[in-house]
C-alpha atoms as a PDB file:
ATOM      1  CA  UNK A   1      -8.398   8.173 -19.590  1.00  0.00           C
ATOM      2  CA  UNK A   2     -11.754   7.633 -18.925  1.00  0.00           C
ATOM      3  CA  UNK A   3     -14.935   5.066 -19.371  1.00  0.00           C
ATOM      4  CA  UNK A   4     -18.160   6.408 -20.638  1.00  0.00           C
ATOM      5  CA  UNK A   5     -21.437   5.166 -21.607  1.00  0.00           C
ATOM      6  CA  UNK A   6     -22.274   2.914 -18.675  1.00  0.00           C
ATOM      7  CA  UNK A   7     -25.794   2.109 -18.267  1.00  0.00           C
ATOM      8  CA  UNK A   8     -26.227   5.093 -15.168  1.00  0.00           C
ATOM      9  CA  UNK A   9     -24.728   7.498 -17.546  1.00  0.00           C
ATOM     10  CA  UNK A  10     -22.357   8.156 -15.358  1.00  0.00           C
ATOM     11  CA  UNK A  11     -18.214   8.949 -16.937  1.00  0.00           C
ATOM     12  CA  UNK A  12     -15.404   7.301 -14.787  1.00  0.00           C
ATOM     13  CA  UNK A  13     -12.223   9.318 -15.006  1.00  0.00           C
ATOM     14  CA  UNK A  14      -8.755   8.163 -14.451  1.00  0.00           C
ATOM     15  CA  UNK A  15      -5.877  10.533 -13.160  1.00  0.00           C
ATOM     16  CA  UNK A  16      -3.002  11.128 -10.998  1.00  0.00           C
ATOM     17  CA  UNK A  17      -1.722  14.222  -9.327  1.00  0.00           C
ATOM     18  CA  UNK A  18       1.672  13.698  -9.052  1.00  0.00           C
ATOM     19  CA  UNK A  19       2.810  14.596 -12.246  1.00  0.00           C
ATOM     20  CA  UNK A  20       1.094  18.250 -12.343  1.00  0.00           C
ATOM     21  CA  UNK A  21      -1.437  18.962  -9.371  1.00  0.00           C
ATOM     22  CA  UNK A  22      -2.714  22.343 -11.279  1.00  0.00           C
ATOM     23  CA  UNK A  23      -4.525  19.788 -13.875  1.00  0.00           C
ATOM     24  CA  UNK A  24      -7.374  18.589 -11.202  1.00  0.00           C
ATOM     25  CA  UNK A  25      -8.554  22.949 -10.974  1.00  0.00           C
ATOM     26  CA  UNK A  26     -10.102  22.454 -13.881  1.00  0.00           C
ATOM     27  CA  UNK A  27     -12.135  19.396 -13.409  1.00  0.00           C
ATOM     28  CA  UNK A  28     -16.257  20.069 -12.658  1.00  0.00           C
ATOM     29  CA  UNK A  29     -19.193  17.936 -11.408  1.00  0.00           C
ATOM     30  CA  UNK A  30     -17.338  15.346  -9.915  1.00  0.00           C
ATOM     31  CA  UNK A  31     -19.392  13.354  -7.073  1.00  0.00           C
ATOM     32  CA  UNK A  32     -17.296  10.734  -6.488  1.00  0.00           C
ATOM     33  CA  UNK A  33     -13.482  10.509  -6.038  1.00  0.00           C
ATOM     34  CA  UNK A  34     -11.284   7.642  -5.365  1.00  0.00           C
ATOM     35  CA  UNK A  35      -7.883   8.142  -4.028  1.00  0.00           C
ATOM     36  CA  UNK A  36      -5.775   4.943  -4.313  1.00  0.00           C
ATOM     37  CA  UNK A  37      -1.895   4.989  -2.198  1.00  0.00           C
ATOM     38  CA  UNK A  38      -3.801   7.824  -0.414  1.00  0.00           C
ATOM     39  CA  UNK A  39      -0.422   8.055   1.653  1.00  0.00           C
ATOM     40  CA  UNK A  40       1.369   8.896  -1.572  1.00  0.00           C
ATOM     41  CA  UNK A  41      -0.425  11.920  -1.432  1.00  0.00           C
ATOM     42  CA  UNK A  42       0.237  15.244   0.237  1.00  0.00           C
ATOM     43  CA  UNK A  43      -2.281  16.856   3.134  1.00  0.00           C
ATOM     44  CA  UNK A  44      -2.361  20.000   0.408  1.00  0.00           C
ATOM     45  CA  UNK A  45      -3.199  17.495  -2.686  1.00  0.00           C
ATOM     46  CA  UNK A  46      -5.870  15.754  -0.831  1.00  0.00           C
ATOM     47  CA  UNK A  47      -7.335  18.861   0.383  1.00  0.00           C
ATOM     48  CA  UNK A  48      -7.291  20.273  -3.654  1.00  0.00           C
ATOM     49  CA  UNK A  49      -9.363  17.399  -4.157  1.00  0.00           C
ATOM     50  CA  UNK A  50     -11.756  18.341  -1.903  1.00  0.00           C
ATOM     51  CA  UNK A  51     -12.151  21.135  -2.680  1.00  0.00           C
ATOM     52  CA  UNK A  52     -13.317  19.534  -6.485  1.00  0.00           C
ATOM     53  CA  UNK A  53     -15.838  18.084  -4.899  1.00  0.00           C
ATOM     54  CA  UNK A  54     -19.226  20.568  -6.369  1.00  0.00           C
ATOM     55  CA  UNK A  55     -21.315  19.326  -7.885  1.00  0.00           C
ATOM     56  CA  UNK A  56     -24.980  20.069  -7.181  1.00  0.00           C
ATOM     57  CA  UNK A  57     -25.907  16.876  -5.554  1.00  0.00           C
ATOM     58  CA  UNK A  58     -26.739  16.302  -1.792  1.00  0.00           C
ATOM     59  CA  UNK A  59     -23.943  13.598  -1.191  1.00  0.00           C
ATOM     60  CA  UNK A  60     -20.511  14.060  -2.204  1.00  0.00           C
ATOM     61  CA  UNK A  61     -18.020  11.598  -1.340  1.00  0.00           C
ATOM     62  CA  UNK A  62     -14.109  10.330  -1.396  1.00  0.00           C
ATOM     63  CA  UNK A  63     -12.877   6.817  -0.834  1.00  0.00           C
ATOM     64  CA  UNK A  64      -9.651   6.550   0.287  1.00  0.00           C
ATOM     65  CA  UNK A  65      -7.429   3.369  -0.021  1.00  0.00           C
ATOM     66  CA  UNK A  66      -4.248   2.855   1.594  1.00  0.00           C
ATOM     67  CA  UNK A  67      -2.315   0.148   3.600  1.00  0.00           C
ATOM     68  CA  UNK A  68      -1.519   2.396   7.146  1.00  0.00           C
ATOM     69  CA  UNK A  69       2.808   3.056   6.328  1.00  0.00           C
ATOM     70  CA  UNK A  70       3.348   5.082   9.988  1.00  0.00           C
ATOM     71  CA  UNK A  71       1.413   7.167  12.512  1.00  0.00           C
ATOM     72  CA  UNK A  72       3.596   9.814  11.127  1.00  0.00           C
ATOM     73  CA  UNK A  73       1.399   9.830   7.798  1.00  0.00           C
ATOM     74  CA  UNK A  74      -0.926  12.829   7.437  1.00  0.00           C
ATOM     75  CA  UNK A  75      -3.390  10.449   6.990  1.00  0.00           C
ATOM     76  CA  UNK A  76      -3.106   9.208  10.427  1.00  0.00           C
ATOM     77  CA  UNK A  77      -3.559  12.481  12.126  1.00  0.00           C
ATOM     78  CA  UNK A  78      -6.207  13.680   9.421  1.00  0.00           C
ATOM     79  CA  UNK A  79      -8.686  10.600  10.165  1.00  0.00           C
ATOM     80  CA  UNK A  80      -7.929   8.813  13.130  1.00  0.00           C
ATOM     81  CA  UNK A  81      -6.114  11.998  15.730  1.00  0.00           C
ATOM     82  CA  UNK A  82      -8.388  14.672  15.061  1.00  0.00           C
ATOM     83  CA  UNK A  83     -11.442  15.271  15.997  1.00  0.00           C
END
């Protein structure tokens, strides 16, 4: 799913990677990603999404939601353990 034709021309995109990871490889000039339940996701699936991140612009970023579930969570490690 996604929105077009807002005023900044920019396309909103809407899309999980639970059902089939391999679908994000193909995705190009994204400058923005939002990861909602970012503990639902794998280190390896956040990391794919990353890597998506190319488009020729100077600042890329991701947003990630999440309530904190455990200190056992990648996500705990990842952001707040290393350095």
């Amino acid at each position: 799913m996604q929105i077009e034709n807002l005023v900044s021309g920019s396309i909103i995109y809407f899309d999980g990677v639970d059902d089939d990871p391999e679908k994000i490889k193909s995705i190009d000039g994204i400058t923005d990603i939002v990861i909602e339940e970012a503990t639902e996701l794998t280190e390896d699936d956040f990391t794919q999404l990353n890597l998506r991140l190319r488009a020729p612009v100077d600042y890329l970023q991701i947003y990630l939601m999440f309530n904190p579930i455990s200190k056992k969570n990648w996500v705990y490690d990842y952001f707040f353990v290393r350095p």
